[in-house]
PDB file of N, CA and C in Angstrom:
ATOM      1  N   UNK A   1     -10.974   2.321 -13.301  1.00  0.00           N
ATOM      2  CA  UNK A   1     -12.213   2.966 -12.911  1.00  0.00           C
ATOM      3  C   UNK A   1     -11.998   4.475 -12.965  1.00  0.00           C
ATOM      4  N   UNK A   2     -12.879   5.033 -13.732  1.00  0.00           N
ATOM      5  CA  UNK A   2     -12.456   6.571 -13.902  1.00  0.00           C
ATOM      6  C   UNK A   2     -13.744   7.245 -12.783  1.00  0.00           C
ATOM      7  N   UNK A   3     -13.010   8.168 -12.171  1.00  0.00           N
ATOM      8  CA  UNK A   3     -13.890   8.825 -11.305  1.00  0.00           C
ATOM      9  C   UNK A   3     -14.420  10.034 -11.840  1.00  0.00           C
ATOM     10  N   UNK A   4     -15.369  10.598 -11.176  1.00  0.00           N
ATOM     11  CA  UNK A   4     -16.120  12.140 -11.661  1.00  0.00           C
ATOM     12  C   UNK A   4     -15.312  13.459 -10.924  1.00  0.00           C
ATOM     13  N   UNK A   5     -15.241  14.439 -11.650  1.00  0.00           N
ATOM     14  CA  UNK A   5     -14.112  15.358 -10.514  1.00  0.00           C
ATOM     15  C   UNK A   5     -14.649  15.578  -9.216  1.00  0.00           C
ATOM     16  N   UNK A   6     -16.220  15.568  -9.106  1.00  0.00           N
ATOM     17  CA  UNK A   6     -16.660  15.542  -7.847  1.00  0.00           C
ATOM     18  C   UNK A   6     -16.045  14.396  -6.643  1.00  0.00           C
ATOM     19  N   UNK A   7     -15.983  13.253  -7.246  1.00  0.00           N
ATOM     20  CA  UNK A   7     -15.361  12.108  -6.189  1.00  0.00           C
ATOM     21  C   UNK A   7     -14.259  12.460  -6.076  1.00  0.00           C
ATOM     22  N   UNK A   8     -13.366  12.792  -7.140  1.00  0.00           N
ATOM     23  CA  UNK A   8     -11.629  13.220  -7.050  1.00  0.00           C
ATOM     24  C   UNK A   8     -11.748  14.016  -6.246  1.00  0.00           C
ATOM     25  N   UNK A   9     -12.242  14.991  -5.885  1.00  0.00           N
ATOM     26  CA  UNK A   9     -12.357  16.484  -5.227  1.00  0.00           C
ATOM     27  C   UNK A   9     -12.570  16.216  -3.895  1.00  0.00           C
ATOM     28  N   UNK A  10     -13.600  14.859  -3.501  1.00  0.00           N
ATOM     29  CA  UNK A  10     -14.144  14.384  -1.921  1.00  0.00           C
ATOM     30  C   UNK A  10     -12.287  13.532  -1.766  1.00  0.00           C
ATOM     31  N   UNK A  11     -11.926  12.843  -2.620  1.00  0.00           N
ATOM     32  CA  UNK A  11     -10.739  11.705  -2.083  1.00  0.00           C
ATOM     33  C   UNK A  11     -10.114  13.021  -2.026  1.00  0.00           C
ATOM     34  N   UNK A  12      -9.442  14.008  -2.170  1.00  0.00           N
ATOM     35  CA  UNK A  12      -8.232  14.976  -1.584  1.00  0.00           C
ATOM     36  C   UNK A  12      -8.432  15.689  -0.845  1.00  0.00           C
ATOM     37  N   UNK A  13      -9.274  16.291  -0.783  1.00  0.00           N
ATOM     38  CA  UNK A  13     -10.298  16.848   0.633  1.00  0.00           C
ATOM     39  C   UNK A  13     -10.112  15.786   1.540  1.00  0.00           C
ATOM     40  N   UNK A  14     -10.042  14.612   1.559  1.00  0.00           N
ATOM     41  CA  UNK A  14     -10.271  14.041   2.828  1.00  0.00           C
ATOM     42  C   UNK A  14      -8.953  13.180   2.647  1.00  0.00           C
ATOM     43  N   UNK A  15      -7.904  13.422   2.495  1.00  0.00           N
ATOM     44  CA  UNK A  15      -6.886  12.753   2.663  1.00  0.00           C
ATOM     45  C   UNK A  15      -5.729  13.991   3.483  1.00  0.00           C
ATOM     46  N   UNK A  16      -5.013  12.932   4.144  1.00  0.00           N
ATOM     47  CA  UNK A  16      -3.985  13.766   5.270  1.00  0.00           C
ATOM     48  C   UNK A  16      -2.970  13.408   4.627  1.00  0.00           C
ATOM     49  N   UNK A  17      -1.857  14.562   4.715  1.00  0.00           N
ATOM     50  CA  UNK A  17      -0.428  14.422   4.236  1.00  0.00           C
ATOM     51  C   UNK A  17       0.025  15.392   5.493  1.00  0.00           C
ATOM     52  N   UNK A  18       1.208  14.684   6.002  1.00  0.00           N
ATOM     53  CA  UNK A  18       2.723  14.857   6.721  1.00  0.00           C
ATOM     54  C   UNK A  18       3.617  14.646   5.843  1.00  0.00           C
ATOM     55  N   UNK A  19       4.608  15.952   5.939  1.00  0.00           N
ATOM     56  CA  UNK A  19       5.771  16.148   5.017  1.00  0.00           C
ATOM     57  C   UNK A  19       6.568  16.291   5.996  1.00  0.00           C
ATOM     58  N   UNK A  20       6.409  16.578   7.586  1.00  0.00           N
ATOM     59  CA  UNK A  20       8.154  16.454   8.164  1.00  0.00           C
ATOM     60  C   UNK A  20       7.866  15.540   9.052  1.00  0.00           C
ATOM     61  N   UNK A  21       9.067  15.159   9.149  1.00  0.00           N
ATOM     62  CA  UNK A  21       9.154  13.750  10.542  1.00  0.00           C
ATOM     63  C   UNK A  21      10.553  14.116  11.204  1.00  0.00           C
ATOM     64  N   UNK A  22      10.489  13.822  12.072  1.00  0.00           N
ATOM     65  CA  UNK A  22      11.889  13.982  13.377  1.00  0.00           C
ATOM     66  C   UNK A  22      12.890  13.154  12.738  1.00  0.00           C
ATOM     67  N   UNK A  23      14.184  13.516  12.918  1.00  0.00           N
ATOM     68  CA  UNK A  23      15.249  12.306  12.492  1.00  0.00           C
ATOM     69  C   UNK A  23      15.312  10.755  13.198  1.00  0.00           C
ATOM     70  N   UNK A  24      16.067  10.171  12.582  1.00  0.00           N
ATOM     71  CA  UNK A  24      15.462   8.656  13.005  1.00  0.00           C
ATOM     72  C   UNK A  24      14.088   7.997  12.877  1.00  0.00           C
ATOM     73  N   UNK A  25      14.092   6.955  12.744  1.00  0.00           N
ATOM     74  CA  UNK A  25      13.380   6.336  11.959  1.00  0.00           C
ATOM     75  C   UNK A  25      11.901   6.427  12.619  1.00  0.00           C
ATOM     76  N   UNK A  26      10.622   6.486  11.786  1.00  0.00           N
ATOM     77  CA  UNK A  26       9.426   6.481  12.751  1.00  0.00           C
ATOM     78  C   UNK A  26       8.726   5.684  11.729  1.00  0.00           C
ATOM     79  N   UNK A  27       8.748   5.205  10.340  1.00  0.00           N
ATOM     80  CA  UNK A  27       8.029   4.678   9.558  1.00  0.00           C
ATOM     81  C   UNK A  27       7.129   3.269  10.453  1.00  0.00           C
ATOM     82  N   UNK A  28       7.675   2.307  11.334  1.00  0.00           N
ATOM     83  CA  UNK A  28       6.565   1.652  11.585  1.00  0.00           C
ATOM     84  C   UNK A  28       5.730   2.510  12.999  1.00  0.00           C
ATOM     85  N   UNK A  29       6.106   2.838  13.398  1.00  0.00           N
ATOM     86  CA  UNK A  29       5.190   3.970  14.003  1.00  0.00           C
ATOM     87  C   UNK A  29       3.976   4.353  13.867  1.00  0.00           C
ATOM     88  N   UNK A  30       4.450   5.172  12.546  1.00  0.00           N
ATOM     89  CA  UNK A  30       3.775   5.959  11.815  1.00  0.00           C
ATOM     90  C   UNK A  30       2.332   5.269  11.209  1.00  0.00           C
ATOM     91  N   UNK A  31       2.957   3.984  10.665  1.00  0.00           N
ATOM     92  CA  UNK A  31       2.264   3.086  10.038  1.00  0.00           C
ATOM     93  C   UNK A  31       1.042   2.235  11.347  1.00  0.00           C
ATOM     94  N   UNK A  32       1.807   2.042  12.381  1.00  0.00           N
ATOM     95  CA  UNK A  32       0.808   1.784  13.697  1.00  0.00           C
ATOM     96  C   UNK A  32      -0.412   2.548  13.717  1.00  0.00           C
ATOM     97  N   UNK A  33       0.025   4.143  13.889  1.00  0.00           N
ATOM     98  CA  UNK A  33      -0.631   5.026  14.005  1.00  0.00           C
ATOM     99  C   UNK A  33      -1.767   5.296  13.086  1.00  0.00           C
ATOM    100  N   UNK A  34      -1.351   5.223  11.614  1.00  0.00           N
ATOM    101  CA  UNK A  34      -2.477   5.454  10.831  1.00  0.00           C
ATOM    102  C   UNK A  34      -3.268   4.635  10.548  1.00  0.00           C
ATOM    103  N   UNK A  35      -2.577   3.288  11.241  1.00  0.00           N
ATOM    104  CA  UNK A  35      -3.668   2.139  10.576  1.00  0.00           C
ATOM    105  C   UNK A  35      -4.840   1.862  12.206  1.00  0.00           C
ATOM    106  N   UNK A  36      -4.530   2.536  13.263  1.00  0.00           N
ATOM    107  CA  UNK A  36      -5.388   2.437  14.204  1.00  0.00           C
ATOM    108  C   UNK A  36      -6.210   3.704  14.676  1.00  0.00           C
ATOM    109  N   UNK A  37      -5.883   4.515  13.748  1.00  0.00           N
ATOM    110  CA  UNK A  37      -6.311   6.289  13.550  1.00  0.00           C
ATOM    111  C   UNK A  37      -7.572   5.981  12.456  1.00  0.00           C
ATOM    112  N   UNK A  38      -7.019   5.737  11.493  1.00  0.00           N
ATOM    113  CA  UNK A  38      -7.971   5.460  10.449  1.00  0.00           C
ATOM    114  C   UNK A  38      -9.610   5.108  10.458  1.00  0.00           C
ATOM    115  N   UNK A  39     -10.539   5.193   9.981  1.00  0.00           N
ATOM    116  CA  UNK A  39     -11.745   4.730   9.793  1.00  0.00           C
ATOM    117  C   UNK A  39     -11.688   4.013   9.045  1.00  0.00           C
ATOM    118  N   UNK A  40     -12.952   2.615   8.659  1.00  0.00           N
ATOM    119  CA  UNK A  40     -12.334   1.638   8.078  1.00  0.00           C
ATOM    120  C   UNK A  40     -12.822   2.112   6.777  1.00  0.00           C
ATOM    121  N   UNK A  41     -11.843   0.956   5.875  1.00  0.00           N
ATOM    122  CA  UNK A  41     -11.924   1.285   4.401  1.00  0.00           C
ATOM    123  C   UNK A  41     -11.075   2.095   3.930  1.00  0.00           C
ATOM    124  N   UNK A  42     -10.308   3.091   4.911  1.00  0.00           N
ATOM    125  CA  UNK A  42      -9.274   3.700   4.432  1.00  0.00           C
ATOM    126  C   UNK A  42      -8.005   3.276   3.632  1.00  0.00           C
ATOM    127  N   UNK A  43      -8.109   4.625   2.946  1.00  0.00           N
ATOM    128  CA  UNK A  43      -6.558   3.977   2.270  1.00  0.00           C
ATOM    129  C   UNK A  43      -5.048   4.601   2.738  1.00  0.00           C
ATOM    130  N   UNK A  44      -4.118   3.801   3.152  1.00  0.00           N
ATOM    131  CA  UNK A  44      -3.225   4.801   4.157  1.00  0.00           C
ATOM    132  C   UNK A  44      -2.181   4.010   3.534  1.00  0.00           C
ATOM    133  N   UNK A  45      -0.985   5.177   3.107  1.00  0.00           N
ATOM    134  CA  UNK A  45       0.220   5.052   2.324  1.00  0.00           C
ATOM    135  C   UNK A  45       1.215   5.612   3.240  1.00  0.00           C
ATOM    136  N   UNK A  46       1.810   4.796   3.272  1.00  0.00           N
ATOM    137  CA  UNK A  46       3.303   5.752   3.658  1.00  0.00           C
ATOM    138  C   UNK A  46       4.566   5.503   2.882  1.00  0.00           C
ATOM    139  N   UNK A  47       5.346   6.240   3.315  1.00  0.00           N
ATOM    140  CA  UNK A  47       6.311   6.172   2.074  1.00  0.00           C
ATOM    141  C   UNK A  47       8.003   6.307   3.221  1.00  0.00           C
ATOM    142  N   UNK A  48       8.658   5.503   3.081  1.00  0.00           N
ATOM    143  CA  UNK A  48      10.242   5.621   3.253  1.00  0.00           C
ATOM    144  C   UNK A  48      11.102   5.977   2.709  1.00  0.00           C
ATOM    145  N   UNK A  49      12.147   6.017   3.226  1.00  0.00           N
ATOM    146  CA  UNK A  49      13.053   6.041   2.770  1.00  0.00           C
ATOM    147  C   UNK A  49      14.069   4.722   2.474  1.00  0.00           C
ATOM    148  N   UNK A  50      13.954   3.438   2.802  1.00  0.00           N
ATOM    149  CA  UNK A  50      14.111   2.329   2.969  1.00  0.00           C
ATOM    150  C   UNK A  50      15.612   1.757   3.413  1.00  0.00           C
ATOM    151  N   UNK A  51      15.953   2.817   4.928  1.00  0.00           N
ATOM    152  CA  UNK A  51      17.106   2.551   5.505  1.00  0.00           C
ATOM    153  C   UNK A  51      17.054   1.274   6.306  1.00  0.00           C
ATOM    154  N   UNK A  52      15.883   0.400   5.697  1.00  0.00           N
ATOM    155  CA  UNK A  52      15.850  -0.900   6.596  1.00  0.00           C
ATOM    156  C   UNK A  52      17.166  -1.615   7.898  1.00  0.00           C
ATOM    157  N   UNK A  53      18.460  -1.957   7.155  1.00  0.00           N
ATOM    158  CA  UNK A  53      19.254  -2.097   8.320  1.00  0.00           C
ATOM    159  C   UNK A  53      19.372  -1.403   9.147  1.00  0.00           C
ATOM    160  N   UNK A  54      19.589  -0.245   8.866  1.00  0.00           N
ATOM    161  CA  UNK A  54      20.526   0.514   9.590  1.00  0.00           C
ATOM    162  C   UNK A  54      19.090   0.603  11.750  1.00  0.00           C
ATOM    163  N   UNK A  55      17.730   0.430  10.986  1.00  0.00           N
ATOM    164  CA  UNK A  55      16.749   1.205  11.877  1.00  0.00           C
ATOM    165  C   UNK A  55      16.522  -0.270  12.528  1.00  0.00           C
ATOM    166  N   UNK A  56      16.684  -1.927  11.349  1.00  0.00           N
ATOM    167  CA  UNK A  56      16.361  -2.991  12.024  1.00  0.00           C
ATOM    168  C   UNK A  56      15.015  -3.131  11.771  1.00  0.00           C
ATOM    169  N   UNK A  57      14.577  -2.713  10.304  1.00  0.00           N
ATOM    170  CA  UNK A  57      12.886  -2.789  10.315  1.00  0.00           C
ATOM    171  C   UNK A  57      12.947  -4.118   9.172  1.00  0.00           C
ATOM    172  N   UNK A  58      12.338  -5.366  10.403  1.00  0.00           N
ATOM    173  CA  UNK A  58      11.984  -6.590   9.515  1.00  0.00           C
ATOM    174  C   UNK A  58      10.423  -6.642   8.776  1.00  0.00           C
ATOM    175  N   UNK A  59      10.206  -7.658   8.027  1.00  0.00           N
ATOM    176  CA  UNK A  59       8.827  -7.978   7.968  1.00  0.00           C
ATOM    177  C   UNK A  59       7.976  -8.257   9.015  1.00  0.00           C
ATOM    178  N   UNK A  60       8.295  -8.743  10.213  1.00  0.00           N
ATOM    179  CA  UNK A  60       7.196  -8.485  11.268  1.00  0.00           C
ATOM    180  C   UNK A  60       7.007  -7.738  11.791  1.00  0.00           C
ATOM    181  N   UNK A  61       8.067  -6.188  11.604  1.00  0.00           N
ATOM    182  CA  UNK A  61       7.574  -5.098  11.892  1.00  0.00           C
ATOM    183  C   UNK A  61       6.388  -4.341  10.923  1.00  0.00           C
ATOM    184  N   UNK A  62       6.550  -5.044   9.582  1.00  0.00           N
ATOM    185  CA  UNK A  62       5.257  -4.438   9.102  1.00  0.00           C
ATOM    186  C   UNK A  62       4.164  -5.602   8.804  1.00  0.00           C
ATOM    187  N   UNK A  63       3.873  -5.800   9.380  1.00  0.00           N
ATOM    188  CA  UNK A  63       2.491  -6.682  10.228  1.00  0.00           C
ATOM    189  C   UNK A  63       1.160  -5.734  10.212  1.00  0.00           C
ATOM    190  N   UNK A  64       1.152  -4.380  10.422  1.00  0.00           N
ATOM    191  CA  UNK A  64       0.567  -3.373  10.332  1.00  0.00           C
ATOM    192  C   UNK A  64      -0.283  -3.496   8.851  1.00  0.00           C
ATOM    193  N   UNK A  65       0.465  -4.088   8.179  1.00  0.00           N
ATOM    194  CA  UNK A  65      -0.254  -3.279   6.404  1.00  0.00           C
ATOM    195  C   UNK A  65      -1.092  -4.528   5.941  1.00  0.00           C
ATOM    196  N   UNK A  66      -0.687  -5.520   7.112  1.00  0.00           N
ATOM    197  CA  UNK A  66      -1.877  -6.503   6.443  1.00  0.00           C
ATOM    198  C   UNK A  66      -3.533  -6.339   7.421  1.00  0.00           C
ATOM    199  N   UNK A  67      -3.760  -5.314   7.877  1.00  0.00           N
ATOM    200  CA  UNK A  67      -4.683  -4.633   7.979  1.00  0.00           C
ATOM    201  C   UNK A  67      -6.323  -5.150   8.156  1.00  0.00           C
ATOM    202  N   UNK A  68      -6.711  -5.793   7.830  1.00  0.00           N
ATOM    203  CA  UNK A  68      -8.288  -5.862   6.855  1.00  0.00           C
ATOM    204  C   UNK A  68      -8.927  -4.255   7.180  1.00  0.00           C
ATOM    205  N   UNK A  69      -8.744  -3.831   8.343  1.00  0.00           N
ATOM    206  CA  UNK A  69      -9.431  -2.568   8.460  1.00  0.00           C
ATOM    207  C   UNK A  69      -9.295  -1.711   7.648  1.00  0.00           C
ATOM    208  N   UNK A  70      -8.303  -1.677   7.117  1.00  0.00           N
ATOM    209  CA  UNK A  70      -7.736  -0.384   6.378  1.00  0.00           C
ATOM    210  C   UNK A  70      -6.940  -0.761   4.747  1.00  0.00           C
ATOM    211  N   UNK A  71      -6.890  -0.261   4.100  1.00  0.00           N
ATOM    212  CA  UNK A  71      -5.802  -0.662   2.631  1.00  0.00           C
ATOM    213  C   UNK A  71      -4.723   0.205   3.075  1.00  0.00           C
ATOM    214  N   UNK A  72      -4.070  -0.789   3.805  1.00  0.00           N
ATOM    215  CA  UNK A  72      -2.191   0.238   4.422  1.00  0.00           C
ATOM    216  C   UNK A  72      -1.310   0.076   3.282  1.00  0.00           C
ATOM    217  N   UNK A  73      -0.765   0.701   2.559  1.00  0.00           N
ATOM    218  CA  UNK A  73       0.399   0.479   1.688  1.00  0.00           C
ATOM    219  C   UNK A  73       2.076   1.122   2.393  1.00  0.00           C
ATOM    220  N   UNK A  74       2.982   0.377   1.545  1.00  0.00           N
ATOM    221  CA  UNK A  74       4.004   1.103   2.469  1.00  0.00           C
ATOM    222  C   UNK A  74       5.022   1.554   0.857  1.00  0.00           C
ATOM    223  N   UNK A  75       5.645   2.682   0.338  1.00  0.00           N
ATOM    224  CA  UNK A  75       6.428   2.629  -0.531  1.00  0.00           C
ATOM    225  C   UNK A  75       7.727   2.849  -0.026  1.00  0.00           C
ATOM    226  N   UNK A  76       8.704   2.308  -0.914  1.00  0.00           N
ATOM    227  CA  UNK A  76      10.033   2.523  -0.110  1.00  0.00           C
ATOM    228  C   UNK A  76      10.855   3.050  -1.515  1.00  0.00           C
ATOM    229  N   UNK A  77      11.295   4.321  -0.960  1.00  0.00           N
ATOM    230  CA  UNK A  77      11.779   5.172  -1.947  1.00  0.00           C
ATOM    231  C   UNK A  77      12.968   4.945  -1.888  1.00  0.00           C
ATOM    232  N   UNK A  78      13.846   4.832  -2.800  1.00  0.00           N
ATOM    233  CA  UNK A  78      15.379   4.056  -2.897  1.00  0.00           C
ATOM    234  C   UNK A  78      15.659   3.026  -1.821  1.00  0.00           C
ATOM    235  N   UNK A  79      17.295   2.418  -2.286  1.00  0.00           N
ATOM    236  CA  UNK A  79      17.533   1.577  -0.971  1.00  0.00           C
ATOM    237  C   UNK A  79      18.694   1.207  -1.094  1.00  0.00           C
ATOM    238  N   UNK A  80      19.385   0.658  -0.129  1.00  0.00           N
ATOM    239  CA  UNK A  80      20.504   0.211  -0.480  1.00  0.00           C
ATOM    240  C   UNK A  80      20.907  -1.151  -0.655  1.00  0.00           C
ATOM    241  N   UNK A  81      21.104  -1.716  -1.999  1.00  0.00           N
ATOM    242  CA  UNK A  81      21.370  -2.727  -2.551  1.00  0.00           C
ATOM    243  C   UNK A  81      20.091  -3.088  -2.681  1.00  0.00           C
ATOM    244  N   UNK A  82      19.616  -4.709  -2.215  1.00  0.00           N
ATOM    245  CA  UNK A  82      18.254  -5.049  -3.004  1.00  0.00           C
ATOM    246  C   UNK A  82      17.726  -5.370  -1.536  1.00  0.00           C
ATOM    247  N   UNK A  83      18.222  -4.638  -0.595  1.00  0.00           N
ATOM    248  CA  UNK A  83      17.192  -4.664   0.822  1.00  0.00           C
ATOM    249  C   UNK A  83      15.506  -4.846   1.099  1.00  0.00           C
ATOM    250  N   UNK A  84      15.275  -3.492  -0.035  1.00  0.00           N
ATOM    251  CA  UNK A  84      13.975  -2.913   0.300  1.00  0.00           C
ATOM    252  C   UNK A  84      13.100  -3.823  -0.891  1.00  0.00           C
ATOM    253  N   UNK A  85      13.780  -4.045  -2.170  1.00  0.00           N
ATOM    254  CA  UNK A  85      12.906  -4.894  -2.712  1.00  0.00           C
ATOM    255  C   UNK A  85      12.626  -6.037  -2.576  1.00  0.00           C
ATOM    256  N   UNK A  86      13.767  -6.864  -1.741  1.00  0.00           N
ATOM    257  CA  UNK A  86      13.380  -7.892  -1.368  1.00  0.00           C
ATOM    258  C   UNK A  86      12.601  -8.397   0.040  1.00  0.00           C
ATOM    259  N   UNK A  87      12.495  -6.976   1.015  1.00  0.00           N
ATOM    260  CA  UNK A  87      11.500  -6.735   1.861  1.00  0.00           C
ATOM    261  C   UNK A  87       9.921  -6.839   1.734  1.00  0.00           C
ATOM    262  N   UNK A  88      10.022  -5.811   0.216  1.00  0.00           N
ATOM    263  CA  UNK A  88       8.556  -5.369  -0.431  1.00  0.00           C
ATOM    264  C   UNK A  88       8.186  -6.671  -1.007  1.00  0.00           C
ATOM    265  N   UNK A  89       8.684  -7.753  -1.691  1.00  0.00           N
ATOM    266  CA  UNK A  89       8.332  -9.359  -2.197  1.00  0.00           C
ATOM    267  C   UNK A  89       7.723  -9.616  -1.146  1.00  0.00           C
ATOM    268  N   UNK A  90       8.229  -9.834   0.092  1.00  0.00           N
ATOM    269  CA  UNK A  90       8.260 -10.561   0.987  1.00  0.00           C
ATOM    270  C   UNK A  90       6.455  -9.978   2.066  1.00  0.00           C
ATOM    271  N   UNK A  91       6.407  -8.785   1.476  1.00  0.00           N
ATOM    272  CA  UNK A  91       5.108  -8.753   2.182  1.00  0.00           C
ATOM    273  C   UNK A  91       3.942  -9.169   1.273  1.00  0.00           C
ATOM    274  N   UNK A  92       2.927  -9.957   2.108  1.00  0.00           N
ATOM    275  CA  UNK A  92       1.855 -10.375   1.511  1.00  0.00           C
ATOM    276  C   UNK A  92       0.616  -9.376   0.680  1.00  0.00           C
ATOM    277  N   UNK A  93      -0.173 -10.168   0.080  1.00  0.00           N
ATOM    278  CA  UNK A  93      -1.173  -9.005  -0.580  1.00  0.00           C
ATOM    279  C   UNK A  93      -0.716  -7.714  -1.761  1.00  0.00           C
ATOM    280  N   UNK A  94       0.992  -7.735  -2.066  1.00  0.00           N
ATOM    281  CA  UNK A  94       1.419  -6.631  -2.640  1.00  0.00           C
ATOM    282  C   UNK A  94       1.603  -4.705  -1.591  1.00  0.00           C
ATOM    283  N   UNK A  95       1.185  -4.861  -0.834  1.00  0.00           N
ATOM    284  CA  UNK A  95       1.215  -4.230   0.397  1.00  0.00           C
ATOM    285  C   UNK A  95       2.207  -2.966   0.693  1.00  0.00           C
ATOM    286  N   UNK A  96       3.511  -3.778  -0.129  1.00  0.00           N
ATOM    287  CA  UNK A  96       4.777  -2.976  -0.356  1.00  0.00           C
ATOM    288  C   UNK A  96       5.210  -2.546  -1.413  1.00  0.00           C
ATOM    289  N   UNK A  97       5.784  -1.565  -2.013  1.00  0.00           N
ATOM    290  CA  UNK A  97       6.157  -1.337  -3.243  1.00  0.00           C
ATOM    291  C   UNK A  97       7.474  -0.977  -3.445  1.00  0.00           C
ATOM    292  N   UNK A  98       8.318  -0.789  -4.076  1.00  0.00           N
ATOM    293  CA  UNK A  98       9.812  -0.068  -4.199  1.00  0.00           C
ATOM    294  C   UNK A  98       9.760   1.217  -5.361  1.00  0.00           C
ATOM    295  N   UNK A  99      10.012   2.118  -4.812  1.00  0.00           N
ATOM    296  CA  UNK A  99      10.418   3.337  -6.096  1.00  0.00           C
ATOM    297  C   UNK A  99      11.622   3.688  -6.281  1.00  0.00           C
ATOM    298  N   UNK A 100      12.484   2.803  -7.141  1.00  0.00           N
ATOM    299  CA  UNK A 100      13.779   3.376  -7.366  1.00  0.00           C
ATOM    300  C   UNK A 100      14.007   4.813  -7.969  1.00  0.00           C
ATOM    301  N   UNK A 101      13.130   4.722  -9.061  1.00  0.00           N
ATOM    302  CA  UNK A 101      13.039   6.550  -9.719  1.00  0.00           C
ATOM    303  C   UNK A 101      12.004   7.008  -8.980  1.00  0.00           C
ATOM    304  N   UNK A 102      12.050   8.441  -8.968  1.00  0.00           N
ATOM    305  CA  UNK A 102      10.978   9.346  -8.545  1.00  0.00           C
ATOM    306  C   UNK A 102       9.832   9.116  -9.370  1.00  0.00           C
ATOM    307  N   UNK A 103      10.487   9.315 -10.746  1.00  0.00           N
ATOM    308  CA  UNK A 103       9.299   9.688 -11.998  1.00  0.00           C
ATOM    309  C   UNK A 103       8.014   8.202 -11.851  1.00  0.00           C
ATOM    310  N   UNK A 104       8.835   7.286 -11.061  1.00  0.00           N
ATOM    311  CA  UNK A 104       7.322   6.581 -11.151  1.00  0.00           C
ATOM    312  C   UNK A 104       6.795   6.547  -9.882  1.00  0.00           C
ATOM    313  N   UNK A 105       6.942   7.066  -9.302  1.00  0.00           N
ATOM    314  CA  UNK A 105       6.127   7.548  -7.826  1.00  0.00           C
ATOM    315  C   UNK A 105       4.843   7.581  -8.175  1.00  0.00           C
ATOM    316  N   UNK A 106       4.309   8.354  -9.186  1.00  0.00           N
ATOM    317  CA  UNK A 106       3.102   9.045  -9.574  1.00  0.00           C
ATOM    318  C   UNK A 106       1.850   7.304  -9.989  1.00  0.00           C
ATOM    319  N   UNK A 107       2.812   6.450 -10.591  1.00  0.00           N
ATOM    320  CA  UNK A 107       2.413   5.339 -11.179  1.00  0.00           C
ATOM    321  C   UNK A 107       2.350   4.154 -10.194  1.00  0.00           C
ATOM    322  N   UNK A 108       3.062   4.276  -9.517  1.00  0.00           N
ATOM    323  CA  UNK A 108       2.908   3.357  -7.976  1.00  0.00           C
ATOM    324  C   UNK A 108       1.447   3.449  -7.170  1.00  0.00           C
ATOM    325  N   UNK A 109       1.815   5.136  -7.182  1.00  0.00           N
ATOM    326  CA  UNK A 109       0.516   5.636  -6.451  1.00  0.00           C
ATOM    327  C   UNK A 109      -0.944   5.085  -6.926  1.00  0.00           C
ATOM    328  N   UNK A 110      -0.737   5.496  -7.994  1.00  0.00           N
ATOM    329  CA  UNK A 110      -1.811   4.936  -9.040  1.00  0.00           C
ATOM    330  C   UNK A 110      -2.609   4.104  -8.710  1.00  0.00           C
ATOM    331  N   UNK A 111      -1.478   2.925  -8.630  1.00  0.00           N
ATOM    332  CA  UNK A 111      -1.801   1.596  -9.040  1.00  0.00           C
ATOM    333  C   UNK A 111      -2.480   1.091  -7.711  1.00  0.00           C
ATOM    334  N   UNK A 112      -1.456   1.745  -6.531  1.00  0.00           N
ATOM    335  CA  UNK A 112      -2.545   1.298  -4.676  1.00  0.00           C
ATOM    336  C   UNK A 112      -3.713   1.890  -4.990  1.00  0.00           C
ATOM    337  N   UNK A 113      -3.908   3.351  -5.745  1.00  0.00           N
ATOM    338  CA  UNK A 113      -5.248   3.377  -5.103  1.00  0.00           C
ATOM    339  C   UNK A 113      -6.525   2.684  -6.163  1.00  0.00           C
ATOM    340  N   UNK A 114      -5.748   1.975  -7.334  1.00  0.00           N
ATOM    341  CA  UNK A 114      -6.655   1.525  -8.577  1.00  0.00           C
ATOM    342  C   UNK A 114      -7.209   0.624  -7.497  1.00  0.00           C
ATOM    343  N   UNK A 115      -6.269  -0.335  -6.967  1.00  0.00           N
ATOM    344  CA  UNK A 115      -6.405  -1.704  -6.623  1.00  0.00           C
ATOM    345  C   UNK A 115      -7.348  -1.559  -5.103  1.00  0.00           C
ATOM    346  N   UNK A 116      -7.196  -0.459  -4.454  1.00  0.00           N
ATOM    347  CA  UNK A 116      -7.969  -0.130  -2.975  1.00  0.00           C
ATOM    348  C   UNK A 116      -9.341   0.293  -3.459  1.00  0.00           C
ATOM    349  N   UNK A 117      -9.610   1.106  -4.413  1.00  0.00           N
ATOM    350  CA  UNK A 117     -11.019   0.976  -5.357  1.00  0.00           C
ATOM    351  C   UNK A 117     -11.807  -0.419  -5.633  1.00  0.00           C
ATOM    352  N   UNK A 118     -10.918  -1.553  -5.687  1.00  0.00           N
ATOM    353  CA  UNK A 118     -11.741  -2.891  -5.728  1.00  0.00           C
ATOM    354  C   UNK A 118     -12.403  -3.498  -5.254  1.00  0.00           C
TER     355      UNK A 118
END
């Protein structure tokens, strides 16, 4: 679905980005937060780092992204060993994603918000 620059221009205007977070882990938190912050229909991404053991973040901690209120996505940017991708399988709806390279960050993104357009 191709948008008009006017709609592109309303979706970034009205989208929030946080670039620092405290050390230690806050991703389901975070994810609490935006998915009960949110207005519905929103689309709310967050992105990890995908230190899953080390913080103890299972799949019923992200319980959050199956949502109906909101299109919650969660990306998990590297990981160690096949932790995070076999986390991201494991959530329903596609919900989760893995970015091993950066360079497809841009194409991940993409693709949540093609599919939150539906």
């Amino acid at each position: 679905m191709e948008l008009d620059e006017a709609t592109q221009l309303r979706v970034l205007e009205s989208m929030v980005a946080h670039q620092y977070t405290y050390a230690g882990d806050h991703t389901i938190e975070a994810i609490e937060v935006a998915v009960e912050e949110s207005a519905p229909d929103t689309l709310v991404i967050a992105i990890s780092d995908a230190n899953l053991n080390r913080y103890d973040i299972t799949l019923k901690d992200l319980k959050p992204l199956q949502s109906a209120k909101v299109h919650a996505h969660l990306i998990f940017i590297a990981s160690l060993g096949d932790e995070a991708a076999a986390l991201a399988k494991a959530v329903p709806n596609e919900r989760a994603q893995c970015c091993m390279n950066t360079s497809d960050l841009p194409l991940i993104i993409k693709k949540i918000v093609t599919s939150a357009l539906k």
